[in-house]
Structure formats: C-alpha cells, structure tokens
N, C-alpha and C. Protein backbone atom coordinates (compact mmCIF):
# COMPACT_ATOMS: atom_id res chain seq x y z
N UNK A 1 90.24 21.15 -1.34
CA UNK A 1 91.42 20.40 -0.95
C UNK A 1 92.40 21.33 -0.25
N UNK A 2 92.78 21.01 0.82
CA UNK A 2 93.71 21.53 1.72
C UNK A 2 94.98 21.71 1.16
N UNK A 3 96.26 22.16 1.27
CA UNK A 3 97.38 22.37 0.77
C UNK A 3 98.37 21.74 2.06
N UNK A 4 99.36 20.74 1.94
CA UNK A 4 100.05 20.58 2.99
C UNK A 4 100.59 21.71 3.24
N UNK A 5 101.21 21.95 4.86
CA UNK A 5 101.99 23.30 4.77
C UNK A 5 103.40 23.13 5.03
N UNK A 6 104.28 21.98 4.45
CA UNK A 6 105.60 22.43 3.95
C UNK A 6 105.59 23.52 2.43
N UNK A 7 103.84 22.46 1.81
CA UNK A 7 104.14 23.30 0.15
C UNK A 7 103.77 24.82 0.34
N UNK A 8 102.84 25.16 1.40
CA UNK A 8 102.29 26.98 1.91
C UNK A 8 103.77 27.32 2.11
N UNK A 9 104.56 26.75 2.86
CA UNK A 9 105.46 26.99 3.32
C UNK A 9 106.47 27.55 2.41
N UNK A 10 107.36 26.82 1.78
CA UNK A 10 107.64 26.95 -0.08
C UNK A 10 106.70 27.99 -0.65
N UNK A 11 105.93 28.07 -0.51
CA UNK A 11 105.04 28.87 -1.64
C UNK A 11 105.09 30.32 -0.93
N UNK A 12 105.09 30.64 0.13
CA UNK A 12 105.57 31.67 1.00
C UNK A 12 106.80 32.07 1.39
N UNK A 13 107.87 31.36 1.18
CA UNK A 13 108.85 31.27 1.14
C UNK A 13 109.41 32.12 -0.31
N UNK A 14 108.83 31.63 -1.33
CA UNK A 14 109.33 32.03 -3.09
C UNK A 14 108.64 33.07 -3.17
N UNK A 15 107.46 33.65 -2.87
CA UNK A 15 106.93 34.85 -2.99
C UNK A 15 107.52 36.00 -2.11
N UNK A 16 108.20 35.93 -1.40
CA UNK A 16 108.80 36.61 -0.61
C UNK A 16 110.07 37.75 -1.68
N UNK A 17 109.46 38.85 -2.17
CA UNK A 17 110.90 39.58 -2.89
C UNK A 17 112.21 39.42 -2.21
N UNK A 18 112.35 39.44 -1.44
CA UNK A 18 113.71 39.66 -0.36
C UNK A 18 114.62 38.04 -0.99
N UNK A 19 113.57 37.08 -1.02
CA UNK A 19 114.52 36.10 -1.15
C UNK A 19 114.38 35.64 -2.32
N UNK A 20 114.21 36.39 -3.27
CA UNK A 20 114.20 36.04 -4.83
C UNK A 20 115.67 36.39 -5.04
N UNK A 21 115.19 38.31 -4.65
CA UNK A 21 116.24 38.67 -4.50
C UNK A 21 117.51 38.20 -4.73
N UNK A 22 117.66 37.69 -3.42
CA UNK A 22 119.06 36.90 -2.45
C UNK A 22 119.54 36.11 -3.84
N UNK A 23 118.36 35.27 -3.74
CA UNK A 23 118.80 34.12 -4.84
C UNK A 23 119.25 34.19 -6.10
N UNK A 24 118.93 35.46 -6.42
CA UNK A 24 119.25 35.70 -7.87
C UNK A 24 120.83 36.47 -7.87
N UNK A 25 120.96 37.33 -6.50
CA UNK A 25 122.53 37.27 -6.50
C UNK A 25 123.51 36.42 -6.37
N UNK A 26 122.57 35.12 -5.80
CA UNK A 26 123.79 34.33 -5.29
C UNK A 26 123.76 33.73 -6.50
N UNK A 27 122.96 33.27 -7.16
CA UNK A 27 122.88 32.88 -8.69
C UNK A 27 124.01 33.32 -9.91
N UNK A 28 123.77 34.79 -9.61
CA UNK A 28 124.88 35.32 -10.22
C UNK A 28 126.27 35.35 -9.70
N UNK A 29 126.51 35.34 -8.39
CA UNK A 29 127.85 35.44 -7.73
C UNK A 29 128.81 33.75 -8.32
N UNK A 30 127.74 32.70 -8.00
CA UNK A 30 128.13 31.31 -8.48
C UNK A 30 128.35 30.86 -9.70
N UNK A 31 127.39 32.14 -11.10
CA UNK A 31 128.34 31.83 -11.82
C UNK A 31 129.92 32.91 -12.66
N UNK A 32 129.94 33.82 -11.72
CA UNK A 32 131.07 35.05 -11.75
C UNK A 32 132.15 34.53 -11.17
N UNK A 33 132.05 33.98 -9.92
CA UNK A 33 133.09 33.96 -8.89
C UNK A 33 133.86 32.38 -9.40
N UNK A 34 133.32 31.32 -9.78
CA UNK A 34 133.97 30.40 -10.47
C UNK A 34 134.96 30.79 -11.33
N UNK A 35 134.73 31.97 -12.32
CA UNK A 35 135.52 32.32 -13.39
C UNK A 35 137.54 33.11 -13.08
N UNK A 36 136.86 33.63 -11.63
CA UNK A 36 137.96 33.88 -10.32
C UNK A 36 138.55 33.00 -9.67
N UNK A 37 137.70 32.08 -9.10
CA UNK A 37 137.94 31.52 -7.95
C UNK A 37 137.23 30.11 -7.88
N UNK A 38 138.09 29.00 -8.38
CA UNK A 38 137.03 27.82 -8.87
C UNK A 38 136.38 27.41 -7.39
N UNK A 39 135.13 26.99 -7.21
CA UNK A 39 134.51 26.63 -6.18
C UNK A 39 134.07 24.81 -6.29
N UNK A 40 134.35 24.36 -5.23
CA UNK A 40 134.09 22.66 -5.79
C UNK A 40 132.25 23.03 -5.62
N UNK A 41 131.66 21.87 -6.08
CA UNK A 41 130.08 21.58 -6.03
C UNK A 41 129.47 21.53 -4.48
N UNK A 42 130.56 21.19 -3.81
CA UNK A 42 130.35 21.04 -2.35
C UNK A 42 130.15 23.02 -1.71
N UNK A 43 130.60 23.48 -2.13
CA UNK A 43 130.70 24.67 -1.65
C UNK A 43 130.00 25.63 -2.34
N UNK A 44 129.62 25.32 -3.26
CA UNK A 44 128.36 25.70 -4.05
C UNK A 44 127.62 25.59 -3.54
N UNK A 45 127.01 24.28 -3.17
CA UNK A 45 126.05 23.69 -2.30
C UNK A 45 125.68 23.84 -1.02
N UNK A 46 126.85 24.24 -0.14
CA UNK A 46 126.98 24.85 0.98
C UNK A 46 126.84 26.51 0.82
N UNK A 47 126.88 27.40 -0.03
CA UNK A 47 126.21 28.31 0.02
C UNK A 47 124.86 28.64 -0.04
N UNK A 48 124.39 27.86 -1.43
CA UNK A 48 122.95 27.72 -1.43
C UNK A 48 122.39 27.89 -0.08
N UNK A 49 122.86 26.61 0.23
CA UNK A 49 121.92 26.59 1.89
C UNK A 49 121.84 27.16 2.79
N UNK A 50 123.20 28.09 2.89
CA UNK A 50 123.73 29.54 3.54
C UNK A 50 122.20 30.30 3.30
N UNK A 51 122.04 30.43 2.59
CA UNK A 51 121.45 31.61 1.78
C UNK A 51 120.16 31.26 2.57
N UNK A 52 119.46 29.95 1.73
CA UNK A 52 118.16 29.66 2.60
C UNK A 52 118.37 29.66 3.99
N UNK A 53 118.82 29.08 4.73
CA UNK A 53 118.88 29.08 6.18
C UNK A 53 118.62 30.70 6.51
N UNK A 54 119.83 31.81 5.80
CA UNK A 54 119.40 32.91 6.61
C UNK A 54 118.28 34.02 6.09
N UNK A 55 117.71 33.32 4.84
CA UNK A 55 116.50 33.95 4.72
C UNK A 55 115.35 33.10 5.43
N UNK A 56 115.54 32.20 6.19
CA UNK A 56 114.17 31.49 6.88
C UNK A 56 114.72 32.31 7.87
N UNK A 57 115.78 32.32 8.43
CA UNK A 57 115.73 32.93 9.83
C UNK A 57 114.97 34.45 9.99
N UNK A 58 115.66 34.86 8.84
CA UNK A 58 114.51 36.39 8.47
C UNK A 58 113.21 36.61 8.41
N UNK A 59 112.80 35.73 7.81
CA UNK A 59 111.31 35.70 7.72
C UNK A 59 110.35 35.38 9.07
N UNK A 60 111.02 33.80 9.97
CA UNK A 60 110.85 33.69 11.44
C UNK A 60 110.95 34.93 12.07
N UNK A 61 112.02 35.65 12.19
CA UNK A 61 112.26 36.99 13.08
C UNK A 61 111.13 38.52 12.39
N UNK A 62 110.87 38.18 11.23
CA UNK A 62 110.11 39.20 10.66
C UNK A 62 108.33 39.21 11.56
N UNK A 63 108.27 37.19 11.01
CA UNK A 63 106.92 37.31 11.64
C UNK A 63 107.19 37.30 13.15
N UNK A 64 107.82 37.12 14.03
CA UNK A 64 107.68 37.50 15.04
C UNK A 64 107.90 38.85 15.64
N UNK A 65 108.12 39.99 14.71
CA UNK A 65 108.30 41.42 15.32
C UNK A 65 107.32 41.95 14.52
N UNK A 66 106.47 41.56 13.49
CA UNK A 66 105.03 41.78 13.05
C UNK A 66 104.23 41.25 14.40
N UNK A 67 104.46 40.10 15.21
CA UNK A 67 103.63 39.61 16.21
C UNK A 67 103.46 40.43 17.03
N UNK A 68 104.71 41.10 17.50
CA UNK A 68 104.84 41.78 18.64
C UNK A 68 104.36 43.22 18.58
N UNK A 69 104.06 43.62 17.29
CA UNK A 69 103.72 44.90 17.22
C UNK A 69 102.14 44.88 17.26
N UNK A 70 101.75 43.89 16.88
CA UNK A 70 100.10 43.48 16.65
C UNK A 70 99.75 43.56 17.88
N UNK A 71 100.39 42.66 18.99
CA UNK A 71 100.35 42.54 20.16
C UNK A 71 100.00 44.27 21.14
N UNK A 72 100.88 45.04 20.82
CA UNK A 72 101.70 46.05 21.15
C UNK A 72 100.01 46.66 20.54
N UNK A 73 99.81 47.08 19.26
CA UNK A 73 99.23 47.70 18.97
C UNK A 73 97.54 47.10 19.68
N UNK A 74 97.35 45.97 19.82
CA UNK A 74 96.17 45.30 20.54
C UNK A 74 95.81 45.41 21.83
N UNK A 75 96.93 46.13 22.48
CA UNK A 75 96.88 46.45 24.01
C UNK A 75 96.73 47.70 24.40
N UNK A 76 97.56 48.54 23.28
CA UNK A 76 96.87 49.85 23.68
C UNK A 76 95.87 50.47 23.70
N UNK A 77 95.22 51.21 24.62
CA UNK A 77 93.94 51.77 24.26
C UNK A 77 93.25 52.77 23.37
C-alpha cells in the first residue's frame, strides 16, 4: 500500500530535528511568555503557523541547494 504524500510529507516534515527543535521552543516560549505578556489564542495560533511556514520554507530551500550541489557535483568530471 502506497502512502499518500501529504502524510510522507508530515512524516518528513516531524522527523526533521531542526523542526522539533523549533517546536519545542516555541512550545515553551507560549507557555513562559503568557505568564509576561498575556497572548490572545489568535496569536498563539498565528505563531504556530509562523513557525511551520518558516520551517517548510527551510526545508524547500534545503532540498533545493542539496539539488544544486548534486547537480554541481554530477557535472564535474
């Protein structure tokens, strides 16, 4: 059985250390920074997605300068 690939996607996405990482600071920042600085649910929520958005963008720009080096390294003689 095949795997759709939003779920590869997700599943490559969460294995990724970098964005466990992320997540586990922002995890912690959301529940520290409330105790400072109350945050509504909306802006909670709008970070979250902060977060994902610029770890997909990372990962896009990662595999494409892994591409380019493959490339790079495939051309030389």
């Amino acid at each position: 059985m095949r795997i759709p690939s939003p779920l590869r996607g997700l599943a490559a996405y969460l294995s990724d250390w970098r964005n466990l990482a992320s997540h586990a600071a922002v995890g912690v920042l959301l529940v520290v920074i409330p105790l400072a600085l109350p945050l509504p649910p909306a802006g909670r929520l709008g970070g979250f997605l902060a977060i994902v958005c610029l770890n997909l963008l990372r990962m896009r720009l990662d595999r494409a300068r892994k591409a380019r080096k493959e490339a790079l390294e495939g051309a030389a003689p």
